[in-house]
N, C-alpha and C. Protein backbone atom coordinates (compact mmCIF):
# COMPACT_ATOMS: atom_id res chain seq x y z
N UNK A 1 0.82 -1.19 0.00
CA UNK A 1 0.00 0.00 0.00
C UNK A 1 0.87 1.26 0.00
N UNK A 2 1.91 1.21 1.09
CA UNK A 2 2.71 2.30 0.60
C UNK A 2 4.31 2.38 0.30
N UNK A 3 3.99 1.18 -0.87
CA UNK A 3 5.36 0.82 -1.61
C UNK A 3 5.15 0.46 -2.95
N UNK A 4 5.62 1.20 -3.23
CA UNK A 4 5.62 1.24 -5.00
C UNK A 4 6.98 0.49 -5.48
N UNK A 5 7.39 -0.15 -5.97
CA UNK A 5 8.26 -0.93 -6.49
C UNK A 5 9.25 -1.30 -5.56
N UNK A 6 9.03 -0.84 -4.02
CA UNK A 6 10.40 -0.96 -3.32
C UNK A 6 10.54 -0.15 -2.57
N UNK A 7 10.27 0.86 -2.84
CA UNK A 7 10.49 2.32 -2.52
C UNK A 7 9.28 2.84 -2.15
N UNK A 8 9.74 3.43 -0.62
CA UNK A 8 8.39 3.93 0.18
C UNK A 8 8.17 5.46 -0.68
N UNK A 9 6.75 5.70 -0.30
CA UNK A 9 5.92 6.17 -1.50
C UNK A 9 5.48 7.49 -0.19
N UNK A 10 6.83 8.79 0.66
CA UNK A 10 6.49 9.71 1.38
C UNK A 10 5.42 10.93 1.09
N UNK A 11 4.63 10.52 0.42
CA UNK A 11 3.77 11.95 -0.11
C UNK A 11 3.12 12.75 1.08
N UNK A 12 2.34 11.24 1.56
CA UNK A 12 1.12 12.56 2.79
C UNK A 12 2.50 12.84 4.31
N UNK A 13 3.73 12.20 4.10
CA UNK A 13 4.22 12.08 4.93
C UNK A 13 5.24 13.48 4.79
N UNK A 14 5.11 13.65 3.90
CA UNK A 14 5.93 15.23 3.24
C UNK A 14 5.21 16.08 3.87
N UNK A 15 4.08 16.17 3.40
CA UNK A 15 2.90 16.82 3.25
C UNK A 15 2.63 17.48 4.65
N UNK A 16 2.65 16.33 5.97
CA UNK A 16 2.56 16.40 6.95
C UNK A 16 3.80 17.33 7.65
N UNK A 17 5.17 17.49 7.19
CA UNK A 17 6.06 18.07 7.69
C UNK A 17 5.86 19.11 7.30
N UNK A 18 5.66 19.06 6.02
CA UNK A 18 5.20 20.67 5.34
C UNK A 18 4.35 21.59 6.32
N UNK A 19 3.05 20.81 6.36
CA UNK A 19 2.09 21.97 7.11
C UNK A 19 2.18 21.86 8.18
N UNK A 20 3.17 21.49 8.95
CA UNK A 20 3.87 21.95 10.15
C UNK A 20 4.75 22.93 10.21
N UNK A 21 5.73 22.65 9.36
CA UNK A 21 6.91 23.57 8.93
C UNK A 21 6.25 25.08 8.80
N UNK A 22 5.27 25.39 8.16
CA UNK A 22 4.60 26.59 7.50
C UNK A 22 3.45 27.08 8.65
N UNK A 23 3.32 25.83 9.50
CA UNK A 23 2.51 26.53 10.86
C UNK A 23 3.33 27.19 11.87
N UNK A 24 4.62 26.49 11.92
CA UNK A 24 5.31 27.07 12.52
C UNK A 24 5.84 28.56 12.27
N UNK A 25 6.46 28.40 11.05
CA UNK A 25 6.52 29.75 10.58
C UNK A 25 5.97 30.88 10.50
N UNK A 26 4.29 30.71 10.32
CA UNK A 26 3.32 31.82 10.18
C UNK A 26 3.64 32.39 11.66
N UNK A 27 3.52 31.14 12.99
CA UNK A 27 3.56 31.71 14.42
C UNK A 27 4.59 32.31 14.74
N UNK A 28 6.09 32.32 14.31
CA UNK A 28 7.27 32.69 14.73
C UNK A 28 7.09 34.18 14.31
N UNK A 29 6.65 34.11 12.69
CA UNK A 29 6.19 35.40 12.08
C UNK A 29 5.57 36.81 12.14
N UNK A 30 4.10 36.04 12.86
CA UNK A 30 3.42 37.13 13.40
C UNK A 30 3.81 37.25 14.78
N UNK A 31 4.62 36.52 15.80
CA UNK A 31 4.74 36.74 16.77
C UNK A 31 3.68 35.83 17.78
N UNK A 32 4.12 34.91 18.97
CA UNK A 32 3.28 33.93 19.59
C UNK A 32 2.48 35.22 20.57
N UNK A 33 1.28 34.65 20.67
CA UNK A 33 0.77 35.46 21.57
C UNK A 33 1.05 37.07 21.89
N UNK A 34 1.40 37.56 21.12
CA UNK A 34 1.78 39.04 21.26
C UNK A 34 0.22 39.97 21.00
N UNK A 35 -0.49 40.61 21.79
CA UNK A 35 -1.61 41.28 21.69
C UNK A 35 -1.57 41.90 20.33
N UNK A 36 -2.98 41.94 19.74
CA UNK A 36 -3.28 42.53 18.40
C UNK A 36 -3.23 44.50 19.00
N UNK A 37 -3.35 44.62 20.51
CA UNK A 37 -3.69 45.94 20.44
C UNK A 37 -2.28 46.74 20.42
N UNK A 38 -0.86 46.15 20.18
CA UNK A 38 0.08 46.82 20.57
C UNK A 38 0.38 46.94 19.09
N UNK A 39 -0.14 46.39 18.06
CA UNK A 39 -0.11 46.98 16.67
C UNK A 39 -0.98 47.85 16.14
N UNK A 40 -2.02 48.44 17.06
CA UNK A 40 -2.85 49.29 16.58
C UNK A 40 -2.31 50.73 16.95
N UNK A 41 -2.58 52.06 16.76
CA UNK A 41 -2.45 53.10 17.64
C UNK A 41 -3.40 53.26 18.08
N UNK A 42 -2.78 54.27 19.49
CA UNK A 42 -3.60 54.59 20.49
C UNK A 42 -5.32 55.35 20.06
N UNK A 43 -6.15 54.90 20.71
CA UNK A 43 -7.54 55.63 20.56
C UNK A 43 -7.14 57.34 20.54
N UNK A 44 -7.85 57.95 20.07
CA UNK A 44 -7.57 59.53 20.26
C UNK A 44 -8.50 60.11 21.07
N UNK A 45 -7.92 61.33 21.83
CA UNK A 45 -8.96 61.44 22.77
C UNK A 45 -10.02 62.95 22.08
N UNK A 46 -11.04 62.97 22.81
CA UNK A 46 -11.39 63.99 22.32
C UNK A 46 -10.77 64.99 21.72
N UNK A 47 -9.86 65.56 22.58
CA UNK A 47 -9.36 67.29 22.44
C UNK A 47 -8.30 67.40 20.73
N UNK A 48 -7.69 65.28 20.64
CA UNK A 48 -6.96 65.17 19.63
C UNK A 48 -8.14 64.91 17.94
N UNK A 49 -8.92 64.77 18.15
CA UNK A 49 -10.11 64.74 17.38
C UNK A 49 -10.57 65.89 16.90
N UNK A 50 -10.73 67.16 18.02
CA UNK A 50 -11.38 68.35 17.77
C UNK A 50 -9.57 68.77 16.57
N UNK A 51 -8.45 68.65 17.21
CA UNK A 51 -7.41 69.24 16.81
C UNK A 51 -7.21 69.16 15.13
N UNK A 52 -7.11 67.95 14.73
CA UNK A 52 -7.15 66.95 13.99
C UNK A 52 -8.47 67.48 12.87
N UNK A 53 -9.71 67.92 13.33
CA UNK A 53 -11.02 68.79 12.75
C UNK A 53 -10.30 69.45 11.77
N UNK A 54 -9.95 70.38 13.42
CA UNK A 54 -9.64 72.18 12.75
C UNK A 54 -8.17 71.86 11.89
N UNK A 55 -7.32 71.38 11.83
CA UNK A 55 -6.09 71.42 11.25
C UNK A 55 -6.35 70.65 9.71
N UNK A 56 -7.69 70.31 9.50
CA UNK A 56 -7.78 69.65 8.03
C UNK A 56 -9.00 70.47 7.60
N UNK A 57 -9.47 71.39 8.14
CA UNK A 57 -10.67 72.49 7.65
C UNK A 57 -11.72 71.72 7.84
N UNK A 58 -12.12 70.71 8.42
CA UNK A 58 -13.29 70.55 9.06
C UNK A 58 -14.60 71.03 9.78
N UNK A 59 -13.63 71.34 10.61
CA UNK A 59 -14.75 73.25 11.38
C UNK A 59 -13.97 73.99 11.56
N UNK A 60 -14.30 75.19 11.44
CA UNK A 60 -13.64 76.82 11.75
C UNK A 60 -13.35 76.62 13.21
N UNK A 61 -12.33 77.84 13.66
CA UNK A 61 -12.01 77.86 14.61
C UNK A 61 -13.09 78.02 15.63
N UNK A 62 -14.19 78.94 15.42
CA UNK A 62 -15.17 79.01 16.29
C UNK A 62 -15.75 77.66 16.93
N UNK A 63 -15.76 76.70 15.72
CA UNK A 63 -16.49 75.85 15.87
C UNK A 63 -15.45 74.98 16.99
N UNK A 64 -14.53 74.77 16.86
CA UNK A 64 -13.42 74.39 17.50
C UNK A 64 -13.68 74.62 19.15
N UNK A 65 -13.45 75.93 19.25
CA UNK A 65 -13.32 76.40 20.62
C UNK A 65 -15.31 75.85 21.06
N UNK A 66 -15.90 76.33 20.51
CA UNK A 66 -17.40 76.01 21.12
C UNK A 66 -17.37 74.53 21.87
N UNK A 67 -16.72 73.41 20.65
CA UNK A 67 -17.14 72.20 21.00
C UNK A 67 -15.60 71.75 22.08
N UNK A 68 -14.69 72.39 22.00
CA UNK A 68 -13.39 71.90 23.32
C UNK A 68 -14.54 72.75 24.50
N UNK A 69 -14.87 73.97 24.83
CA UNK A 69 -15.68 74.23 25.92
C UNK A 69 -16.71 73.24 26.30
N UNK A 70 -17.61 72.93 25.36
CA UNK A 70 -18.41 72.08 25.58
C UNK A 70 -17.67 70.21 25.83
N UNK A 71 -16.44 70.00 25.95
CA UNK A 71 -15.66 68.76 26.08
C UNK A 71 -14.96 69.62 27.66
N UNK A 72 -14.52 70.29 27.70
CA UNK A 72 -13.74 70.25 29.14
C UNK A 72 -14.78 70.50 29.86
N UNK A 73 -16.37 70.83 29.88
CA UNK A 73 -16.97 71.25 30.92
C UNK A 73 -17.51 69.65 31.64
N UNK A 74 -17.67 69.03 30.05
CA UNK A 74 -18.00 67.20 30.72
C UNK A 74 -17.37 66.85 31.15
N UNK A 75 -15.78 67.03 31.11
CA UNK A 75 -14.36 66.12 31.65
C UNK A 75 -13.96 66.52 32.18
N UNK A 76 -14.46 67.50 32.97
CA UNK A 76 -13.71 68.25 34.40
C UNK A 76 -12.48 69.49 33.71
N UNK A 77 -12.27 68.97 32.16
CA UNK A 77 -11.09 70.33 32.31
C UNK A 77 -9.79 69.43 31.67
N UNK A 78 -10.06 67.76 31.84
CA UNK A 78 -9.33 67.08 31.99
C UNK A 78 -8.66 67.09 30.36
N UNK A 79 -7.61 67.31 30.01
CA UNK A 79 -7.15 66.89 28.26
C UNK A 79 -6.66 65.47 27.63
């Protein structure tokens, strides 16, 4: 069954090292267990959102200052 003229016949037995070999690799690759959130950047906080607005012409400055007053009066002030 798995001898062909004499000669052992390694196919699924390749096969098997293979998709080990390449499991291993993908894990070494992306890193074992290393959190997905330390490849993201940080959330932005409000005040970097309003900034981020006004610096791409989003809202005018007025609009700017209205809505940071209306953000530090909810957050204590906090940035």
């Amino acid at each position: 069954m798995f001898y062909e003229g004499g000669h052992h016949m390694g196919g699924m037995h390749a096969l098997w090292w293979l998709f080990w070999l390449v499991l291993i690799g993908v894990i070494v690759f992306y890193g074992w267990g290393s959190p997905s959130v330390q490849r993201r950047r940080p959330r932005e906080t409000p005040h970097e959102v309003l900034r981020r607005r006004l610096a791409n012409g989003e809202i005018t400055p007025q609009q700017y200052e209205e809505r940071k007053t209306l953000i530090d009066r909810d957050t204590g002030g906090k940035n």
